[in-house]
Protein backbone atom coordinates (compact mmCIF):
# COMPACT_ATOMS: atom_id res chain seq x y z
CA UNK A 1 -0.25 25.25 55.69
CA UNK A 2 1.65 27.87 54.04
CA UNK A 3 3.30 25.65 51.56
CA UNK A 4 0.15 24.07 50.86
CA UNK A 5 -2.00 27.36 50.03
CA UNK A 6 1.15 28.25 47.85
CA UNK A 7 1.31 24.95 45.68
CA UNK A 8 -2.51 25.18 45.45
CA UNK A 9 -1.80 28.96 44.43
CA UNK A 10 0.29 27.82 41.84
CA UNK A 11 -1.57 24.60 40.24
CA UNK A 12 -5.03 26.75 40.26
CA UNK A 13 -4.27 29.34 37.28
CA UNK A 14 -2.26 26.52 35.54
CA UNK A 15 -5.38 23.96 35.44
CA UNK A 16 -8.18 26.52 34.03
CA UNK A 17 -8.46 27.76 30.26
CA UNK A 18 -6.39 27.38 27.24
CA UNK A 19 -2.65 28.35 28.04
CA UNK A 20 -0.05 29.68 25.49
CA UNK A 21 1.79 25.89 25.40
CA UNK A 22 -1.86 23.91 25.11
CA UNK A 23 -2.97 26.59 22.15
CA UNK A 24 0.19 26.15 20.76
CA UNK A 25 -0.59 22.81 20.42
CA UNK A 26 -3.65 23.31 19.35
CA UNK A 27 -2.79 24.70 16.41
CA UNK A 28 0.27 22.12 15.60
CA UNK A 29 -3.31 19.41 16.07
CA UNK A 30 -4.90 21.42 13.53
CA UNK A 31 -2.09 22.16 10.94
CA UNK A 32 -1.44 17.74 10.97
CA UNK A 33 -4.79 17.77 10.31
CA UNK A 34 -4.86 19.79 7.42
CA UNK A 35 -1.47 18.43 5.79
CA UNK A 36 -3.21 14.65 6.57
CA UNK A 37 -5.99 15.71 4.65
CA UNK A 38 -3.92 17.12 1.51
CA UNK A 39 -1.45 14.06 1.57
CA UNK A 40 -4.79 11.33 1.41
CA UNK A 41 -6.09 13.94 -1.17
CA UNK A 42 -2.99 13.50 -3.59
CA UNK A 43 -2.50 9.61 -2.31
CA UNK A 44 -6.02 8.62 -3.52
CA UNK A 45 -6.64 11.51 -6.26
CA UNK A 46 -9.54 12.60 -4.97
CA UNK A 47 -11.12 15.77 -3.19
CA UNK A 48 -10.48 15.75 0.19
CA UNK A 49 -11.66 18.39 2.82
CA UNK A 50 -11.85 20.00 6.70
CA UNK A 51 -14.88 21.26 7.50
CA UNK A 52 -16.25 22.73 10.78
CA UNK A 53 -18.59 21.67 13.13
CA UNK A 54 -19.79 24.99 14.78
CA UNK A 55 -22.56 23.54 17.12
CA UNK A 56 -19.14 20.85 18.69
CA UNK A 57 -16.81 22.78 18.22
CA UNK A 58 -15.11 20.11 15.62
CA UNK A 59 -12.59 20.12 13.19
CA UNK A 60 -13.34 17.27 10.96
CA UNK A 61 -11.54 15.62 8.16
CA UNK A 62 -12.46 13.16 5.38
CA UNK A 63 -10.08 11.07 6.75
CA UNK A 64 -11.86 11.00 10.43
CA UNK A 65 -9.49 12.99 11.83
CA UNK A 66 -11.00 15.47 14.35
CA UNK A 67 -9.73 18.31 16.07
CA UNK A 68 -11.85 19.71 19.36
CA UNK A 69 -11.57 23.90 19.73
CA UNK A 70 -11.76 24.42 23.43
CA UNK A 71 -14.88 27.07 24.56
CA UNK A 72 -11.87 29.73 25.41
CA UNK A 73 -10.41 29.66 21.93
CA UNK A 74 -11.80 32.30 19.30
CA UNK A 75 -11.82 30.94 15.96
CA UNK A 76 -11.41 33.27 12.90
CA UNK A 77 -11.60 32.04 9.81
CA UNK A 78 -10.71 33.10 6.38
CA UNK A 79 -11.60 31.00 2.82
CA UNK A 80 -14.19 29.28 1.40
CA UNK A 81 -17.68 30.09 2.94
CA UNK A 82 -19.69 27.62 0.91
CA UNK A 83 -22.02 25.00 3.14
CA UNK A 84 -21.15 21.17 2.74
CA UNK A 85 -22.89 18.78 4.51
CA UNK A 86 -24.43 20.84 7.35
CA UNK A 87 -21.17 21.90 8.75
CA UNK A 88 -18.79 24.79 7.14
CA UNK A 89 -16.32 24.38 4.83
CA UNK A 90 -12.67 25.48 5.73
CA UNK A 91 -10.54 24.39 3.12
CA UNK A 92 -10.39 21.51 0.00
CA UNK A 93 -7.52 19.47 -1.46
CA UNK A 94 -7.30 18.62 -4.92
CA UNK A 95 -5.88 15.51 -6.04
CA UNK A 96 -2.79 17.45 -7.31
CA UNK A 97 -2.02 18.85 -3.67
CA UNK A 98 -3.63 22.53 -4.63
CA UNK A 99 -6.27 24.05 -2.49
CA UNK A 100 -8.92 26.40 -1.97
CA UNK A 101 -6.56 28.30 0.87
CA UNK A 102 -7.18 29.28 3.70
CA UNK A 103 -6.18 30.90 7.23
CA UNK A 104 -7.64 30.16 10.13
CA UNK A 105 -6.81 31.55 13.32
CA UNK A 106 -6.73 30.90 17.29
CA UNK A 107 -6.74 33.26 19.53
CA UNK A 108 -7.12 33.28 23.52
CA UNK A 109 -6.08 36.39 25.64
CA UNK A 110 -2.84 37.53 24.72
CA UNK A 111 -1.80 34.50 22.35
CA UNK A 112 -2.73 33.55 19.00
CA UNK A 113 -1.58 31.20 16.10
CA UNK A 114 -2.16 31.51 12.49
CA UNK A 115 -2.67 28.35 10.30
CA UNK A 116 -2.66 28.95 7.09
CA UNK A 117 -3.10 27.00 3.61
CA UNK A 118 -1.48 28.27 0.37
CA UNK A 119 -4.07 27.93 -2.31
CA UNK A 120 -1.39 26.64 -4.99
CA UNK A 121 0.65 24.38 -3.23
CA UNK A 122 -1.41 23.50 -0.83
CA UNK A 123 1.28 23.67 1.91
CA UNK A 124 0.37 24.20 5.63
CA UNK A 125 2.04 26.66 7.78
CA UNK A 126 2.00 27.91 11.37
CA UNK A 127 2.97 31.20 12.47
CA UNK A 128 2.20 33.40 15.78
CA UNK A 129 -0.59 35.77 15.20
């Protein structure tokens, strides 16, 4: 019984919330999103953009991709503001690979990631916040 209550002791913490590896992750999911979005902006030369779902929870893309922000993960976000569509804009490629920029950041407990846009070149980074 005593190895038992110990494995359960063990898998317990480990199967509730948002961990460091899983918001990691998380914010890996979100920066291929972004860079996905900017490469099918230059590829077809038109405006593409990520918006966000508030009400879901939702990263969305153009493209269909969608990223899911699990209820334990804060989400800050910095950049355009403007409305689109009933959801929130977060950031827009141009057809030459420039964006709007933007930094948007995860956070639960201790941990936190940064993803962030450079308005010129439109590259995506990821850094620990």
């Amino acid at each position: 019984m005593a190895i038992v209550a110990l494995i359960a002791s063990l898998v317990l913490p480990v199967a509730h919330g948002t961990g460091r590896p899983r918001l990691q992750a998380l914010a890996l999911e979100t920066a291929t999103l972004f860079r996905a979005e900017r490469v099918g902006a230059v590829l077809t030369g038109r405006v593409r953009r990520v918006s966000i779902d508030g009400e879901q929870r939702l990263l969305i893309g153009d493209g269909g991709g969608r990223v899911r922000i699990p209820n334990d993960v804060t989400l800050d976000l910095l950049g355009v503001k403007e409305p689109w569509a009933g959801r929130r804009l977060v950031v827009r490629f141009e057809a030459d690979g420039s964006s709007s920029g933007t930094v948007l950041r995860l956070v639960r407990g201790g941990a936190g990631y940064e993803i962030r846009v450079n308005w010129y070149t439109g590259g995506v980074t990821v850094v620990d916040a």
